[in-house]
Protein backbone atom coordinates (compact mmCIF):
# COMPACT_ATOMS: atom_id res chain seq x y z
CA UNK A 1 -41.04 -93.12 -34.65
CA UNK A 2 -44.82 -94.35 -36.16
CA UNK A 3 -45.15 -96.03 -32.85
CA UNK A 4 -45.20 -92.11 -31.05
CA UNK A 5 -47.79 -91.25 -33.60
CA UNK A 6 -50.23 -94.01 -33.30
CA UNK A 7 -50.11 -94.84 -29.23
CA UNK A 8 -50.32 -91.07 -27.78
CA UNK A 9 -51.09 -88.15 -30.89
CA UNK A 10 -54.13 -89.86 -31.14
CA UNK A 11 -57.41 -88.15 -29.29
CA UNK A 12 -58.52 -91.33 -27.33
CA UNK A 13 -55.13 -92.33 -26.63
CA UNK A 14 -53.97 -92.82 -22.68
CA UNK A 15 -52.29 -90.07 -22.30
CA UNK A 16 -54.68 -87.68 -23.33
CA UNK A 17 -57.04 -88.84 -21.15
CA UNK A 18 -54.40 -88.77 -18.02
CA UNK A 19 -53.34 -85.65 -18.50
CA UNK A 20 -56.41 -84.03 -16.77
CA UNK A 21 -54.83 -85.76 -14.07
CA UNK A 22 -51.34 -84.01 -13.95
CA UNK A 23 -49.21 -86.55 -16.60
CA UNK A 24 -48.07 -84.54 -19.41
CA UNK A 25 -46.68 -84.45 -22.59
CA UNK A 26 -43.40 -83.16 -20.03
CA UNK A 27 -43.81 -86.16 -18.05
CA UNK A 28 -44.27 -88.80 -21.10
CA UNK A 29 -41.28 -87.21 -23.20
CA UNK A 30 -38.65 -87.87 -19.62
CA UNK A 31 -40.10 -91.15 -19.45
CA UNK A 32 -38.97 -91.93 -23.25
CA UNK A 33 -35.81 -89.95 -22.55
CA UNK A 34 -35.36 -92.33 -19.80
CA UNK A 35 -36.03 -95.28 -21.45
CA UNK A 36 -34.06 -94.23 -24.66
CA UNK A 37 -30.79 -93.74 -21.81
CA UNK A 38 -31.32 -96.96 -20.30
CA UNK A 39 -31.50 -98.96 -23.48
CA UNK A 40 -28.19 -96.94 -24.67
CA UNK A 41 -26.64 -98.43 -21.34
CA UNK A 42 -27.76 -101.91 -21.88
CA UNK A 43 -26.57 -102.06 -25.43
CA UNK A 44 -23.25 -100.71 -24.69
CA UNK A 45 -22.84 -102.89 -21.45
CA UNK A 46 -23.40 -105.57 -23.88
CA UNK A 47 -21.00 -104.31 -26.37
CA UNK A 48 -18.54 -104.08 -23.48
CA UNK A 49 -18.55 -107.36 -22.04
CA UNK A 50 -19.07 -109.54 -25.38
CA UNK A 51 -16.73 -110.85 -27.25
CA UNK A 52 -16.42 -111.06 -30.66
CA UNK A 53 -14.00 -114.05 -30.85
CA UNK A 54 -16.34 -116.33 -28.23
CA UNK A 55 -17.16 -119.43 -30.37
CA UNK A 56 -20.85 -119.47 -29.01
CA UNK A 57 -21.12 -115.68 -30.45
CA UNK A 58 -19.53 -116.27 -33.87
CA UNK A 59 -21.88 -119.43 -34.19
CA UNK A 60 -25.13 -117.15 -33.20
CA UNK A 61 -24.18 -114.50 -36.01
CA UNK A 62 -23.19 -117.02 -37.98
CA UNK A 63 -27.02 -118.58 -37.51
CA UNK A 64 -28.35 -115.10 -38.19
CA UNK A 65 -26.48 -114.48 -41.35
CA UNK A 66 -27.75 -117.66 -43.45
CA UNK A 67 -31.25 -117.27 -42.34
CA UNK A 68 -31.11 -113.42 -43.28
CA UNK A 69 -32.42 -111.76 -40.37
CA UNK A 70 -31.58 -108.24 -39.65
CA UNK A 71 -32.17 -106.24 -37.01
CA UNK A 72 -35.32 -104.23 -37.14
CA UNK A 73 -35.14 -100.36 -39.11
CA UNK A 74 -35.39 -98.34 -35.60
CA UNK A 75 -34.83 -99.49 -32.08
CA UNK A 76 -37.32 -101.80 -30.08
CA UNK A 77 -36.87 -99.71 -26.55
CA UNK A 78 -38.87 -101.30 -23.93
CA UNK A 79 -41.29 -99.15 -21.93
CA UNK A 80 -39.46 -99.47 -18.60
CA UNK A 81 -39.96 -96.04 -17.22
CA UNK A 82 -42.91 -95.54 -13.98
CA UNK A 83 -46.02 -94.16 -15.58
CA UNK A 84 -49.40 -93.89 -14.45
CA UNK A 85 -50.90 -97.60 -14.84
CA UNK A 86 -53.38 -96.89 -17.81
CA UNK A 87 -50.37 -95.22 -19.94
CA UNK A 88 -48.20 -97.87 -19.05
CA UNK A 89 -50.40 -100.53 -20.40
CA UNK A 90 -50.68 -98.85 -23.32
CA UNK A 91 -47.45 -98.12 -23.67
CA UNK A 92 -46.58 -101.80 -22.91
CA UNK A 93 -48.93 -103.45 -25.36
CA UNK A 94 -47.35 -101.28 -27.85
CA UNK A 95 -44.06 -102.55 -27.46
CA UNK A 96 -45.53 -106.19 -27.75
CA UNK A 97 -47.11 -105.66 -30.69
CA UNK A 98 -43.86 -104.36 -32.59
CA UNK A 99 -41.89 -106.68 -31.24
CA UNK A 100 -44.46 -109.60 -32.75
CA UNK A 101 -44.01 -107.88 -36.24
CA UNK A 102 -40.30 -108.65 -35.93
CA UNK A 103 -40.84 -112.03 -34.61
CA UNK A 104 -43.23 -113.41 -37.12
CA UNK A 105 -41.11 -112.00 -39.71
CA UNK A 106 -38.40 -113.93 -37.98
CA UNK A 107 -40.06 -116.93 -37.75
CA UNK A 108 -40.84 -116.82 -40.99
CA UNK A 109 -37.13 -116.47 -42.33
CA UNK A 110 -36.44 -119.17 -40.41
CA UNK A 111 -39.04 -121.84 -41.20
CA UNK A 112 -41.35 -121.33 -37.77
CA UNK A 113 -41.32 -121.61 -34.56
CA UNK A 114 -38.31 -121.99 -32.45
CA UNK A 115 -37.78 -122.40 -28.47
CA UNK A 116 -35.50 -120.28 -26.71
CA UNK A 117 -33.58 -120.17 -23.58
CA UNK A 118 -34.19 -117.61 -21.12
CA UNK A 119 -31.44 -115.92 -21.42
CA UNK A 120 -32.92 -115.72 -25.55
CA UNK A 121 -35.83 -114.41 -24.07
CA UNK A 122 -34.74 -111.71 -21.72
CA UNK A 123 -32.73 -110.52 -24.61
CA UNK A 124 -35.73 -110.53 -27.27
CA UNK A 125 -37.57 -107.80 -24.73
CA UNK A 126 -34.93 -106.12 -24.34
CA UNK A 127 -34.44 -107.12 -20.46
């Protein structure tokens, strides 16, 4: 996970500077634990209640197939978990910013920009 490297290893990073103030490296690793679990739920509560025969699905994966896009190499998990409000930020701003490498390339597979429904959207960020 590059993302753990670069947003709290680093000596200015949020979490070092919180953890004067009693948010640890115990605290931060149940909060990733935590959002790891809930994003494990989601996708299988997905996987549950989808169907693979739906018309609507077959057409979306259909979509997806002939412009090429793949899922990304490693999950996107959403920082969902209550943290202190600097570390969550962080955190936060993280997420956005590897989710925006997997849009653009996106984007770019598929010619540019595209609208989306909400339900799209909630699904993009992993809501």
């Amino acid at each position: 996970m590059a993302m753990v490297k670069q947003t709290i290893r680093t000596p200015g990073s949020a979490l070092n500077r919180v953890a004067a103030g009693g948010w640890g490296w115990h605290e931060e690793n149940t909060a990733r634990l935590y959002e790891a679990l809930n994003y494990w739920l989601e996708l299988a509560w997905i996987d549950r209640t989808t169907d693979p025969d739906d018309p609507e699905v077959k057409r979306e994966r259909a979509e997806a197939k002939r412009a090429g896009i793949k899922p990304p190499p490693h999950p996107l998990i959403p920082p969902v978990a209550l943290r202190p409000s600097e570390i969550a930020d962080e955190r936060f701003q993280a997420y956005l910013d590897e989710v925006g490498q997997y849009q653009t390339k996106r984007q770019e597979q598929q010619g540019g920009k595209r609208q989306v429904t909400s339900d799209e959207f909630d699904r993009i960020m992993g809501l």
